[in-house]
C-alpha atoms as a PDB file:
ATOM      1  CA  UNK A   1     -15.417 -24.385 -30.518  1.00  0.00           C
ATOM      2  CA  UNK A   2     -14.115 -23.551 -27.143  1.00  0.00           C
ATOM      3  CA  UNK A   3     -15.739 -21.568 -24.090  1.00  0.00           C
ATOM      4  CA  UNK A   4     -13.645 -19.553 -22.156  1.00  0.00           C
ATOM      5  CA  UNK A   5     -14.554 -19.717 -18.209  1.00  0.00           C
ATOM      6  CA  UNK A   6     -14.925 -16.237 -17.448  1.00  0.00           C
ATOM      7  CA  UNK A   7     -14.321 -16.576 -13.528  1.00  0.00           C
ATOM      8  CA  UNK A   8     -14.530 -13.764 -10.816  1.00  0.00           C
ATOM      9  CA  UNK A   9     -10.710 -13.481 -10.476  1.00  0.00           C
ATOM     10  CA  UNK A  10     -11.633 -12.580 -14.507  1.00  0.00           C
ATOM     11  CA  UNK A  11     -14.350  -9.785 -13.636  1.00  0.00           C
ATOM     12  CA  UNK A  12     -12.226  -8.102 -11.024  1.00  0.00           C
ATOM     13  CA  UNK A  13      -9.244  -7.828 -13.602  1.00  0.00           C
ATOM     14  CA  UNK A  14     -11.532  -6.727 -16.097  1.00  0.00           C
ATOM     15  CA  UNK A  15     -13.012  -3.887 -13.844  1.00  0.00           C
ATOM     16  CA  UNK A  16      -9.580  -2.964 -12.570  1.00  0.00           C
ATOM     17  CA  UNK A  17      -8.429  -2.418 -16.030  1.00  0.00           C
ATOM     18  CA  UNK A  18     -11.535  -0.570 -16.422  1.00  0.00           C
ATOM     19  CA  UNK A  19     -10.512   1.678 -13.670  1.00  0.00           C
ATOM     20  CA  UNK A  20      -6.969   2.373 -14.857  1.00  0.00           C
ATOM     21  CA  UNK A  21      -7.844   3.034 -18.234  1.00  0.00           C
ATOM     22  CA  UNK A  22     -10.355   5.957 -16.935  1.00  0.00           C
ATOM     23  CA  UNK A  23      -7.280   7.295 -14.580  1.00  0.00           C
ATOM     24  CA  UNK A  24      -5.273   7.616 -18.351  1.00  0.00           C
ATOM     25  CA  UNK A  25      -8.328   8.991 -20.038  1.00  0.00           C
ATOM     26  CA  UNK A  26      -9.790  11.362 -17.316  1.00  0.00           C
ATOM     27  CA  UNK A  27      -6.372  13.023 -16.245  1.00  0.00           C
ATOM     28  CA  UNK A  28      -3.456  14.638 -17.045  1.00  0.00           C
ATOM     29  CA  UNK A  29      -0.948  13.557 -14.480  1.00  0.00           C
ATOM     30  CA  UNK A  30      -1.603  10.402 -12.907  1.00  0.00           C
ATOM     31  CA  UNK A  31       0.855   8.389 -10.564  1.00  0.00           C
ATOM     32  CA  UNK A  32       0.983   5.212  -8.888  1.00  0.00           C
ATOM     33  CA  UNK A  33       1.643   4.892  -5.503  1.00  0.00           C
ATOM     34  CA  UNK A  34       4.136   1.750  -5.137  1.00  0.00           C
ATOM     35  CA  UNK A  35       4.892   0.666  -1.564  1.00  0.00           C
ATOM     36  CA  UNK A  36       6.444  -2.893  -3.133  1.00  0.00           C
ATOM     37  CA  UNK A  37       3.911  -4.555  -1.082  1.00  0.00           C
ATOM     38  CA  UNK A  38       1.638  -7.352  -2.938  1.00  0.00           C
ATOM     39  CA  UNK A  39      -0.971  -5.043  -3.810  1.00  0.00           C
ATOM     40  CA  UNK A  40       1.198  -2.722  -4.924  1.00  0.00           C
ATOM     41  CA  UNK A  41       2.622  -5.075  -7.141  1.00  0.00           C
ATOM     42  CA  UNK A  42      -0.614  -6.697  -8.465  1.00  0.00           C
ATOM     43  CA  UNK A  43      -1.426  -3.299  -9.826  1.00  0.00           C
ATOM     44  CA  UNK A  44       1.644  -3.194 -11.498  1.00  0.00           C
ATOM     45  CA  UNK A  45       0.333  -6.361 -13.572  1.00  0.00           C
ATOM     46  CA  UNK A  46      -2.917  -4.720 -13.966  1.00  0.00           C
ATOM     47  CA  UNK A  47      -1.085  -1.731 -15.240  1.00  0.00           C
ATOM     48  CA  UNK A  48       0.868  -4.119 -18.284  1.00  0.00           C
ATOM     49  CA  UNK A  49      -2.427  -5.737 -18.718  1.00  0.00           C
ATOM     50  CA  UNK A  50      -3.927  -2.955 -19.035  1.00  0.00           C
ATOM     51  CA  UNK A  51      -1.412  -0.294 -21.722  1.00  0.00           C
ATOM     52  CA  UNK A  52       1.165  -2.880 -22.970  1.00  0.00           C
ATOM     53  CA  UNK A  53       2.406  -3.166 -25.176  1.00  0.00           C
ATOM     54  CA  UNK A  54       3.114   1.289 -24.840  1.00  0.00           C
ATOM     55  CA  UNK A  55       4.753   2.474 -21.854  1.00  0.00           C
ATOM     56  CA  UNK A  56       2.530   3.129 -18.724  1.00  0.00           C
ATOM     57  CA  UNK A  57       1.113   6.847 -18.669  1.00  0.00           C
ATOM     58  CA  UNK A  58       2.391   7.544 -15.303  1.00  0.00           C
ATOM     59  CA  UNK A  59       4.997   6.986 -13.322  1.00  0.00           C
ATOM     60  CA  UNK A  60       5.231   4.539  -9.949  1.00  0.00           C
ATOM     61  CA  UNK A  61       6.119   6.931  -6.780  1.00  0.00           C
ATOM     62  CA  UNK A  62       7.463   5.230  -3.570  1.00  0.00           C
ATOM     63  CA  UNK A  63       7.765   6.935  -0.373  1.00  0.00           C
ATOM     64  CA  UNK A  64      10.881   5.762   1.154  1.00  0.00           C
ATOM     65  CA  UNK A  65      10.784   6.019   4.689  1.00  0.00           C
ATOM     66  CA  UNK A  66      14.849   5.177   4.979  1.00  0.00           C
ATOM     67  CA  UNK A  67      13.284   2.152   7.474  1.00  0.00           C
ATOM     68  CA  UNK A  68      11.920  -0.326   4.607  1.00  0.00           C
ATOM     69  CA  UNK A  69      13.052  -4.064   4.554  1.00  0.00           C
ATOM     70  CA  UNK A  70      15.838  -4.626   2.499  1.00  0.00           C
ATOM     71  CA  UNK A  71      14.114  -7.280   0.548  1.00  0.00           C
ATOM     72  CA  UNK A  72      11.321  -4.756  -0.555  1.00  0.00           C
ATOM     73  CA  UNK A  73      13.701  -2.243  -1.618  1.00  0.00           C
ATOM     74  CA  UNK A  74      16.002  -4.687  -3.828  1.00  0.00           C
ATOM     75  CA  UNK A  75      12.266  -6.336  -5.032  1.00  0.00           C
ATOM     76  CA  UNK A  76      11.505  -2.423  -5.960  1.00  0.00           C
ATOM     77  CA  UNK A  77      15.265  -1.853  -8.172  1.00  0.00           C
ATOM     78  CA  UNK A  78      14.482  -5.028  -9.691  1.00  0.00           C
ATOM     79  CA  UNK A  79      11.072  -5.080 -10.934  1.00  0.00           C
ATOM     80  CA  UNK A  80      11.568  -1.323 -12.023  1.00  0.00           C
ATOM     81  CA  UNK A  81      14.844  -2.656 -14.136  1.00  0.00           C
ATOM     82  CA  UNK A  82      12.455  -5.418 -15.508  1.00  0.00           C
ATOM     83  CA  UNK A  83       9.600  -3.724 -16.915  1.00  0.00           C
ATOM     84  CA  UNK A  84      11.622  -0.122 -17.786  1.00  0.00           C
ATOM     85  CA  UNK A  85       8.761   2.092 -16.290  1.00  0.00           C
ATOM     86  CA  UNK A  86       9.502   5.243 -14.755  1.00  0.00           C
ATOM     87  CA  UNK A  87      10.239   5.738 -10.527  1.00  0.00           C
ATOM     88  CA  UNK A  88       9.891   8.544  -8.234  1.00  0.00           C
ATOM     89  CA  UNK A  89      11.283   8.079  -4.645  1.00  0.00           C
ATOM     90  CA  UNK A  90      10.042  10.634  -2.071  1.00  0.00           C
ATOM     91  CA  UNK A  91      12.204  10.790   0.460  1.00  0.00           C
ATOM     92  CA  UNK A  92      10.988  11.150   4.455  1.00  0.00           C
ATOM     93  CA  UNK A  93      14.944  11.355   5.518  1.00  0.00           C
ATOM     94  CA  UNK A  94      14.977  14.711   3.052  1.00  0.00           C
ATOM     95  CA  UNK A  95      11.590  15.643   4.721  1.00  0.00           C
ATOM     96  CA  UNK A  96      13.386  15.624   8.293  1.00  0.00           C
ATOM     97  CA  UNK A  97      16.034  17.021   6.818  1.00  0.00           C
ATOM     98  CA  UNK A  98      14.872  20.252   5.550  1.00  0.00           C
ATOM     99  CA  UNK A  99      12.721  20.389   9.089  1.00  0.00           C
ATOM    100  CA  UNK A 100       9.191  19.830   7.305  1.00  0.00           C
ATOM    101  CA  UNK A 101       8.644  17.106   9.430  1.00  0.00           C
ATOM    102  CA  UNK A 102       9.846  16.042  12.964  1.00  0.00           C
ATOM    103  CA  UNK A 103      10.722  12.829  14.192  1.00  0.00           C
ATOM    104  CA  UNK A 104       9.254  10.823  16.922  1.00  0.00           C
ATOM    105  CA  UNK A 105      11.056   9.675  20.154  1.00  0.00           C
ATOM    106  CA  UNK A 106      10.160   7.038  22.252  1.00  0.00           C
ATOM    107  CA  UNK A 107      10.208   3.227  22.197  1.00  0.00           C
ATOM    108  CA  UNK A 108       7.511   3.191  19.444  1.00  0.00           C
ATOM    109  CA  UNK A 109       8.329   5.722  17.236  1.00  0.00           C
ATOM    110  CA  UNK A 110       7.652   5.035  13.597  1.00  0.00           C
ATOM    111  CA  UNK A 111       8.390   7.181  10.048  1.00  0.00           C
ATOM    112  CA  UNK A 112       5.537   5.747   8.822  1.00  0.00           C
ATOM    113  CA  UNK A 113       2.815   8.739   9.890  1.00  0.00           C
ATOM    114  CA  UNK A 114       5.543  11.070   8.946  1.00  0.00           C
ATOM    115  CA  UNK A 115       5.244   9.810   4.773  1.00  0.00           C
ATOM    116  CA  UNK A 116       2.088  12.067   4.835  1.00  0.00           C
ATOM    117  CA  UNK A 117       3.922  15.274   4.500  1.00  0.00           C
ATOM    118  CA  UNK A 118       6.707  14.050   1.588  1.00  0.00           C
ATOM    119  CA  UNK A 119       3.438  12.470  -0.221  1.00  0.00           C
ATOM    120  CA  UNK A 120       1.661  15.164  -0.466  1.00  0.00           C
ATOM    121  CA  UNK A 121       5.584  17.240  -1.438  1.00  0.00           C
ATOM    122  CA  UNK A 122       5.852  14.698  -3.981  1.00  0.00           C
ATOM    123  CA  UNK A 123       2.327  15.409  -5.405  1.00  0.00           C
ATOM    124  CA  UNK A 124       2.785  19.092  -5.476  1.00  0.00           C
ATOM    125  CA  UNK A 125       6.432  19.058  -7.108  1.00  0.00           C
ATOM    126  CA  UNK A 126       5.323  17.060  -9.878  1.00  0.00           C
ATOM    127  CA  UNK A 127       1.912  18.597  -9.960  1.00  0.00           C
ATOM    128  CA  UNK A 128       0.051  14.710  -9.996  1.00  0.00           C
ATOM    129  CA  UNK A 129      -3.642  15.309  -9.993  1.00  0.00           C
ATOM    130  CA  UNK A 130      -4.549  11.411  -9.565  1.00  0.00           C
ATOM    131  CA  UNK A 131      -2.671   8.948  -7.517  1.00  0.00           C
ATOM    132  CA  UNK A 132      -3.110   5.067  -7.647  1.00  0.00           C
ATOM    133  CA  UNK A 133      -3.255   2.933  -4.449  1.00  0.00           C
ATOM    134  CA  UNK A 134      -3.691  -0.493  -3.630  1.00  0.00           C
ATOM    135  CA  UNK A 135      -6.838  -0.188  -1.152  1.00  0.00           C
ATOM    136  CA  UNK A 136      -9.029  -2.573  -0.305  1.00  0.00           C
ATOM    137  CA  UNK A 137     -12.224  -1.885   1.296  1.00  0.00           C
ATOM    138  CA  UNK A 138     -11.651  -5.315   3.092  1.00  0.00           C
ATOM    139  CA  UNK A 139      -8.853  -3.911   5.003  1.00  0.00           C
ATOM    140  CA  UNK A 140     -10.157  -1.835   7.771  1.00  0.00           C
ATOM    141  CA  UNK A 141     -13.191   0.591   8.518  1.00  0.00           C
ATOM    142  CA  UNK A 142     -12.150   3.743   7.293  1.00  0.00           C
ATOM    143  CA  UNK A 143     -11.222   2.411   4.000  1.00  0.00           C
ATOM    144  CA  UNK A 144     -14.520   1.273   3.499  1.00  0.00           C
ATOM    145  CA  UNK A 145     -15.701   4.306   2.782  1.00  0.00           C
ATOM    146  CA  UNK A 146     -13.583   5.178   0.607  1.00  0.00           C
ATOM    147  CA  UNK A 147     -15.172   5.504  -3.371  1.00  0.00           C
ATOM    148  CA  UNK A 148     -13.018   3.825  -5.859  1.00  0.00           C
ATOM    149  CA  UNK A 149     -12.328   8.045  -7.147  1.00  0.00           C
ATOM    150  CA  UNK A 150     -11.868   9.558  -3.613  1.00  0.00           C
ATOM    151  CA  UNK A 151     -11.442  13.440  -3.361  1.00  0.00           C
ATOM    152  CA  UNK A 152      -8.747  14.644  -1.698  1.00  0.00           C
ATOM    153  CA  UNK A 153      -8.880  18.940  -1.188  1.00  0.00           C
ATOM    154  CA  UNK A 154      -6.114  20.994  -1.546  1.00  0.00           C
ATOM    155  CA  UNK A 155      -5.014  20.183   1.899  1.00  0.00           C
ATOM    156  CA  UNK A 156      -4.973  16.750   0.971  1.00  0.00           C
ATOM    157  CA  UNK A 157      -7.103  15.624   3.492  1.00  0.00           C
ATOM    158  CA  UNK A 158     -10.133  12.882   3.574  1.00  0.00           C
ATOM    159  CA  UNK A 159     -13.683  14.163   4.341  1.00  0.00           C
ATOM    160  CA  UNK A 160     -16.059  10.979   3.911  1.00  0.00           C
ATOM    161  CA  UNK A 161     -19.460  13.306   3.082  1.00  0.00           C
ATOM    162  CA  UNK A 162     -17.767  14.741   0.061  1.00  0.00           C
ATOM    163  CA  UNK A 163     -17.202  11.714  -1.595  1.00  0.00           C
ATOM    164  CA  UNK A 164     -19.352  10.773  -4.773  1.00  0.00           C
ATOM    165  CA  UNK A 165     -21.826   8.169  -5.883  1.00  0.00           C
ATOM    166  CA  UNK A 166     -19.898   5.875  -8.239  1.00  0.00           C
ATOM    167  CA  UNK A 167     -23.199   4.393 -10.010  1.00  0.00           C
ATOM    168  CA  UNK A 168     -23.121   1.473 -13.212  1.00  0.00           C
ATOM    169  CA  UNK A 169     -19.494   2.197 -12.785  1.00  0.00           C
ATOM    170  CA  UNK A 170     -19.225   5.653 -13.771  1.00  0.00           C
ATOM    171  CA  UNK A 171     -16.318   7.853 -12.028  1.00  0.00           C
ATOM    172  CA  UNK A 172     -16.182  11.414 -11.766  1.00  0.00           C
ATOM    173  CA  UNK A 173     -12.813  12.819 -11.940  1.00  0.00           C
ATOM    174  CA  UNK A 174     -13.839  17.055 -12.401  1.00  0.00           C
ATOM    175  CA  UNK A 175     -11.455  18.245  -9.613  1.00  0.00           C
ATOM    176  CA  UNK A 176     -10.915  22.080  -8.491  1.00  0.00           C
ATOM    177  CA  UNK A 177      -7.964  23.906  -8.799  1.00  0.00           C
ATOM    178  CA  UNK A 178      -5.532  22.251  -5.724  1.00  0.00           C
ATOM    179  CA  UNK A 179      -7.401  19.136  -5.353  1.00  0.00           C
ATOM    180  CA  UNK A 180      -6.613  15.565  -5.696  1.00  0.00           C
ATOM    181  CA  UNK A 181      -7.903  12.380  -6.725  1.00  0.00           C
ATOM    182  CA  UNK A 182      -7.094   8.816  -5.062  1.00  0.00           C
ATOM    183  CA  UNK A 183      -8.142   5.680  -6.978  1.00  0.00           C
ATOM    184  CA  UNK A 184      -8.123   2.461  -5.784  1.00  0.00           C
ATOM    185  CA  UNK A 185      -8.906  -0.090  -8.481  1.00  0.00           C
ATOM    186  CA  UNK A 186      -8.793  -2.913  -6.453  1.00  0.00           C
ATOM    187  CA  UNK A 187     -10.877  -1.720  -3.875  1.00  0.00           C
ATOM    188  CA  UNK A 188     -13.301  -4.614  -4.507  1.00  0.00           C
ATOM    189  CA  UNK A 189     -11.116  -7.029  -4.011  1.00  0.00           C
ATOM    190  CA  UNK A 190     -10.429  -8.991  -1.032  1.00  0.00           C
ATOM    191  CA  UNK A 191      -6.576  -9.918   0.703  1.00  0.00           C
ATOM    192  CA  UNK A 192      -7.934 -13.865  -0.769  1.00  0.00           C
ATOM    193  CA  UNK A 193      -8.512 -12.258  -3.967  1.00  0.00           C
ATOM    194  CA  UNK A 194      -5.136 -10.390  -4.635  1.00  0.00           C
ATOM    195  CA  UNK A 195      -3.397 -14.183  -3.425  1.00  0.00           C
ATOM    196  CA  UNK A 196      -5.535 -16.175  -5.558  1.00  0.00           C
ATOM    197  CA  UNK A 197      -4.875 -13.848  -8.615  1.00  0.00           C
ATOM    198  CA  UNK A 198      -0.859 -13.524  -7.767  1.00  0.00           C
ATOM    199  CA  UNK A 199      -0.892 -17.160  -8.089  1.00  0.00           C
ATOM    200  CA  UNK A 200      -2.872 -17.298 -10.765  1.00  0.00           C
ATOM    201  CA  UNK A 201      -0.544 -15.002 -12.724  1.00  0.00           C
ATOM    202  CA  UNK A 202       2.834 -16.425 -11.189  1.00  0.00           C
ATOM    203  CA  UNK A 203       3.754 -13.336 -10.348  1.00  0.00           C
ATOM    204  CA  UNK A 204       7.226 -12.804  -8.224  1.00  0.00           C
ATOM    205  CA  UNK A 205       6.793 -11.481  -4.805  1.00  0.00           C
ATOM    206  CA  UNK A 206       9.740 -10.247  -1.927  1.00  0.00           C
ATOM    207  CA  UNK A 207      10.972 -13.175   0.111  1.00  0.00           C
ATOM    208  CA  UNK A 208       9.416 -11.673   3.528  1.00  0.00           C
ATOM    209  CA  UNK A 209       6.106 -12.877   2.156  1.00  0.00           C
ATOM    210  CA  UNK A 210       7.268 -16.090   2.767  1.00  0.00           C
ATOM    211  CA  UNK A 211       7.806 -18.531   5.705  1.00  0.00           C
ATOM    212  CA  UNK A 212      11.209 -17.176   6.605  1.00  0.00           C
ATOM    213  CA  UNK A 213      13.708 -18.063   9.895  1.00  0.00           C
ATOM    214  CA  UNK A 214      14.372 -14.635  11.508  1.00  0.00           C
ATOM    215  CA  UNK A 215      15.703 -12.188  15.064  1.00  0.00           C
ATOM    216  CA  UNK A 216      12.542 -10.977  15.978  1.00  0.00           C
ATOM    217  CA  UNK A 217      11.675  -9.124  19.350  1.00  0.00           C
ATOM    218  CA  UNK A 218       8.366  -9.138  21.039  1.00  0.00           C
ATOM    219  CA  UNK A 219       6.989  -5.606  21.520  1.00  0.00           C
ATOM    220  CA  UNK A 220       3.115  -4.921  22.460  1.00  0.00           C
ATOM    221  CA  UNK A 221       2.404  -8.267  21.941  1.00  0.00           C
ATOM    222  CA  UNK A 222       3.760  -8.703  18.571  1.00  0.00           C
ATOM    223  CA  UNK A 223       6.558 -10.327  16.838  1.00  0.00           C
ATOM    224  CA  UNK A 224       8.790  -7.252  15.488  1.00  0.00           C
ATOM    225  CA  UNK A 225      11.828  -7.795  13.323  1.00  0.00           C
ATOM    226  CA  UNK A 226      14.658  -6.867  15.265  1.00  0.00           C
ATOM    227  CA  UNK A 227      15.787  -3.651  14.170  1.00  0.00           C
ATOM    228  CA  UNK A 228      17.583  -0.580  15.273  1.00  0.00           C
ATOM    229  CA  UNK A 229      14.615   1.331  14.103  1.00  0.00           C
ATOM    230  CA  UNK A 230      12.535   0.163  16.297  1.00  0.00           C
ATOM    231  CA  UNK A 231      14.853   1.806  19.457  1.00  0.00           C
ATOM    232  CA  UNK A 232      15.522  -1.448  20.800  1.00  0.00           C
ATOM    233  CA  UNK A 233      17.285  -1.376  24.751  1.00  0.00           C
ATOM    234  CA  UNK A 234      17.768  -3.891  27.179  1.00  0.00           C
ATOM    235  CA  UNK A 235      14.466  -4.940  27.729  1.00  0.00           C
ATOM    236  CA  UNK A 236      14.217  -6.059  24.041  1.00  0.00           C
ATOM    237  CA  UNK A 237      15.257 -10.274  24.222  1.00  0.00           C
ATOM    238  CA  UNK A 238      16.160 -11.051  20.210  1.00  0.00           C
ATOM    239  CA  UNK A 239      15.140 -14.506  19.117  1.00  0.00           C
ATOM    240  CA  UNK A 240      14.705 -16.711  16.495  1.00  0.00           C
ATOM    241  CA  UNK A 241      11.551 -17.345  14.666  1.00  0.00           C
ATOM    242  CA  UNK A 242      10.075 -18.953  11.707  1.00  0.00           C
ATOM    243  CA  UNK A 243       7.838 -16.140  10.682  1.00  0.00           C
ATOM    244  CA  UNK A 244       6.122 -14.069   7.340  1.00  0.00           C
ATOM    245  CA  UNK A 245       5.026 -11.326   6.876  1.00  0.00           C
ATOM    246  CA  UNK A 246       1.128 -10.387   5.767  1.00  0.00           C
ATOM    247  CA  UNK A 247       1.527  -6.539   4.515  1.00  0.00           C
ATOM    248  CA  UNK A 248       5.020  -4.597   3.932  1.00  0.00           C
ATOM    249  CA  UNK A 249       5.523  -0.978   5.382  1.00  0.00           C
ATOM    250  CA  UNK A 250       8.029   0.560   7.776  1.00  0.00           C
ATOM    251  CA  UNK A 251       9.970  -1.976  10.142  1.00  0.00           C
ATOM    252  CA  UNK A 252       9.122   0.242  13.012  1.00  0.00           C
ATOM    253  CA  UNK A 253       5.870  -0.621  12.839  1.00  0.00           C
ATOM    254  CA  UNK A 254       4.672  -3.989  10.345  1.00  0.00           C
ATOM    255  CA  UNK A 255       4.884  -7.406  12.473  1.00  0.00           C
ATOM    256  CA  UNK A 256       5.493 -11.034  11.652  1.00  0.00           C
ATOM    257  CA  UNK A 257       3.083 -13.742  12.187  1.00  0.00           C
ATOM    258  CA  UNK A 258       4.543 -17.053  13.181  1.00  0.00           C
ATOM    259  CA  UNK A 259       4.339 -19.072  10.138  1.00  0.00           C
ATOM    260  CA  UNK A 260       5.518 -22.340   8.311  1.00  0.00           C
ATOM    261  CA  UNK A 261       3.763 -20.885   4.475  1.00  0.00           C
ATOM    262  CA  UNK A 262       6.376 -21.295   1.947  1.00  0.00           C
ATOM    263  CA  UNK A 263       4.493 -21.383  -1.041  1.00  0.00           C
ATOM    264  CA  UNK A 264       1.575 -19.460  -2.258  1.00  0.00           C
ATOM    265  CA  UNK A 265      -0.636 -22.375  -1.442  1.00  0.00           C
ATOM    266  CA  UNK A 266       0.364 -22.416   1.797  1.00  0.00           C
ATOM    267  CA  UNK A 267      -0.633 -18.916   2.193  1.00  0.00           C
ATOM    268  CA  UNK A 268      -3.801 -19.256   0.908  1.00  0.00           C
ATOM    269  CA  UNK A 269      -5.229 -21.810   3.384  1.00  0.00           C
ATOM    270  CA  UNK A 270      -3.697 -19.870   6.172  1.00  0.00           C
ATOM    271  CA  UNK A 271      -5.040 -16.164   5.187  1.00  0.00           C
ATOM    272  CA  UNK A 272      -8.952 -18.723   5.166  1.00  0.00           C
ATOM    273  CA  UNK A 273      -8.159 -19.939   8.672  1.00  0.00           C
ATOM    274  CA  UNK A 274      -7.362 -16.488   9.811  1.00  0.00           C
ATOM    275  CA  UNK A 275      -9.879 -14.987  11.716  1.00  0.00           C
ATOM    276  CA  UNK A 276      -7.445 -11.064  11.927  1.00  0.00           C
ATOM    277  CA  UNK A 277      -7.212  -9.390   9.202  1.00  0.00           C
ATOM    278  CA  UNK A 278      -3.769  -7.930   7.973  1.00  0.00           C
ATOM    279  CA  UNK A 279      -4.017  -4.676   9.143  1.00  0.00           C
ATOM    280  CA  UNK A 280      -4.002  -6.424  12.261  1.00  0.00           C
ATOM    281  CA  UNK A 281      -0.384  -6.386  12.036  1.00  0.00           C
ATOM    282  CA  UNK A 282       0.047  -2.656  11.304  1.00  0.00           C
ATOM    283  CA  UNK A 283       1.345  -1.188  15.024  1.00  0.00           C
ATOM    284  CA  UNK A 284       0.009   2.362  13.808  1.00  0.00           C
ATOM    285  CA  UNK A 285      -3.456   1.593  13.182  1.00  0.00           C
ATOM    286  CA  UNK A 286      -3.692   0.224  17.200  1.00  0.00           C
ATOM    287  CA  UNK A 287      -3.471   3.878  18.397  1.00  0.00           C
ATOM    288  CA  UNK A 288      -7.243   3.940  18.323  1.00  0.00           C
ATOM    289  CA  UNK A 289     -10.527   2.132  16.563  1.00  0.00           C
ATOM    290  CA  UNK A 290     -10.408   5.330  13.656  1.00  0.00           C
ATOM    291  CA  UNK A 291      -6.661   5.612  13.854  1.00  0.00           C
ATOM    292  CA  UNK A 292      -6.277   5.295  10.156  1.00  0.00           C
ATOM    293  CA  UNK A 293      -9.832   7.200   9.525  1.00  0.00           C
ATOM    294  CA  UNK A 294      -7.909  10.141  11.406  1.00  0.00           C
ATOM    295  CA  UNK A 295      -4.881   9.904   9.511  1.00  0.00           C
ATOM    296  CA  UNK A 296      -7.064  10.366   6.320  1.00  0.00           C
ATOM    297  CA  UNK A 297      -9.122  13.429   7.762  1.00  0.00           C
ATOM    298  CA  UNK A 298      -5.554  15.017   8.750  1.00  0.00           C
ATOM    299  CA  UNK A 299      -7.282  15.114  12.432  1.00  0.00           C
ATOM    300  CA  UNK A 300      -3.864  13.752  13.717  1.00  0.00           C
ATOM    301  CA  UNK A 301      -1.121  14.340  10.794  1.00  0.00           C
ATOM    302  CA  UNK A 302      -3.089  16.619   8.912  1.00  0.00           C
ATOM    303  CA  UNK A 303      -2.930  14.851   5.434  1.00  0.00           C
ATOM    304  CA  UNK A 304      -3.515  11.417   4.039  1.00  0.00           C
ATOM    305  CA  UNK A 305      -2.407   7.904   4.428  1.00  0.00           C
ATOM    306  CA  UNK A 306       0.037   6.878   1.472  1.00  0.00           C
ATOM    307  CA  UNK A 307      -1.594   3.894   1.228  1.00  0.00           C
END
């Protein structure tokens, strides 16, 4: 008789199925949050592993910040085409639009602060009570704090002493009237862990994950993909470079790292080597040490990261 190695790559699964099960059992209108970033994406295959071969029990909402890379976008169409789930695009142009939000001037300005506002739209229109995210406490400080079911009040803002003991892996979902739940099942996992497990699943991932030649620009020290969202002028020299990138968001603000990784293997011996983390390459949380710790409070954009 055979013995099946039950490795850790195994026990995180098995807990983040655990996780996403309670989400369907505890509430009545979950979403998750899909950014078509490789976290995003691993809980999609958590999500199949976890209610196939039924439909998922809530839908995947994307905030579109009208400045995402095209090859996350036609990743998003596809994969939504492929496994026939249900998606709900929040829209930060509409947001500007109908004067909810404003947007920024200057060299740096970025949409990506302003997705707080159409988030927390999005969760009010369609009344979601729980939203899915692809944290991981490895990521930076504030979201190390965060409990795998973190409370979000009816402002939608973050307040770290309000959050709950989680003990022998029991979650409390009882919410008040207005409030919200985020839940990150992967929170115990680590940027090595989601690689190891996306190759250990073969799953498909956008091309700007890869070792790709590309114009880039150097802006505060980092390699930028040239872009006219990023208010480029004549100070801005385009180049080529042979660059990835680490995590996906808005082009005004995600960098490249030079890089020759194009294959998964690749990857993985250069995210060991790598002594920054991948938030590292996020322009918006270099604003301060508890830039994104702020954005959760609502101190600065008084809501919550989408993330």
């Amino acid at each position: 008789m055979s013995t099946y190695n039950f490795d850790y790559l195994d026990e995180l699964e098995a807990e983040a199925i655990h996780i996403l099960r309670e989400v369907a059992g505890q509430f009545e209108k979950p979403a998750l949050l899909f950014s078509g970033g490789k976290d995003s994406i691993t809980l999609v295959r958590l999500a199949e592993k976890a209610f196939r071969p039924g439909k998922f029990p809530f839908p995947l909402v994307h905030i579109d910040t009208g400045h995402n890379f095209e090859e996350t976008i036609t990743y998003r169409d596809q994969m939504i085409e492929r496994i026939g789930e249900r998606l709900i695009v929040g829209s930060v142009q509409e947001s500007i639009d109908q004067g909810k939000v404003v947007e920024q001037t200057g060299k740096n300005a970025s949409r990506n602060a302003l997705q707080t506002v159409t988030l927390l739209d999005t969760i009010a229109k369609y009344q979601f009570d729980a939203c899915i995210g692809g944290a991981r406490r490895d990521e930076e400080k504030a979201r190390a704090k965060e409990r795998i079911f973190s409370v979000r009040d009816e402002f939608g803002q973050w307040d770290p002493k309000r959050q709950r003991p989680e003990l022998w892996n029991i979650y409390n979902g009882k919410i008040h009237k207005g409030e919200n739940i985020r839940v990150f099942p992967i929170s115990n996992w680590t940027e090595l862990d989601v690689w190891n497990y996306i190759r250990r699943e073969k799953i498909e991932l956008p091309s700007i994950y890869f070792s790709h030649e590309r114009d880039v620009i150097t802006r505060n020290g980092q390699l930028m993909a040239a872009s006219p969202f990023l208010n480029m002028d004549d100070e801005d020299i385009v180049f080529r470079k042979q660059v990835r990138f680490r995590t996906v968001g808005d082009m005004s603000c995600t960098a490249a790292v030079e890089s020759d990784a194009t294959l998964i293997d690749d990857i993985i011996s250069e995210i060991s080597a790598s002594k920054i983390s991948e938030r590292g390459a996020r322009m918006d949380d270099k604003v301060s040490e508890a830039a994104m710790e702020d954005r959760k409070k609502g101190d600065i954009f008084k809501g919550v990261s989408s993330l």
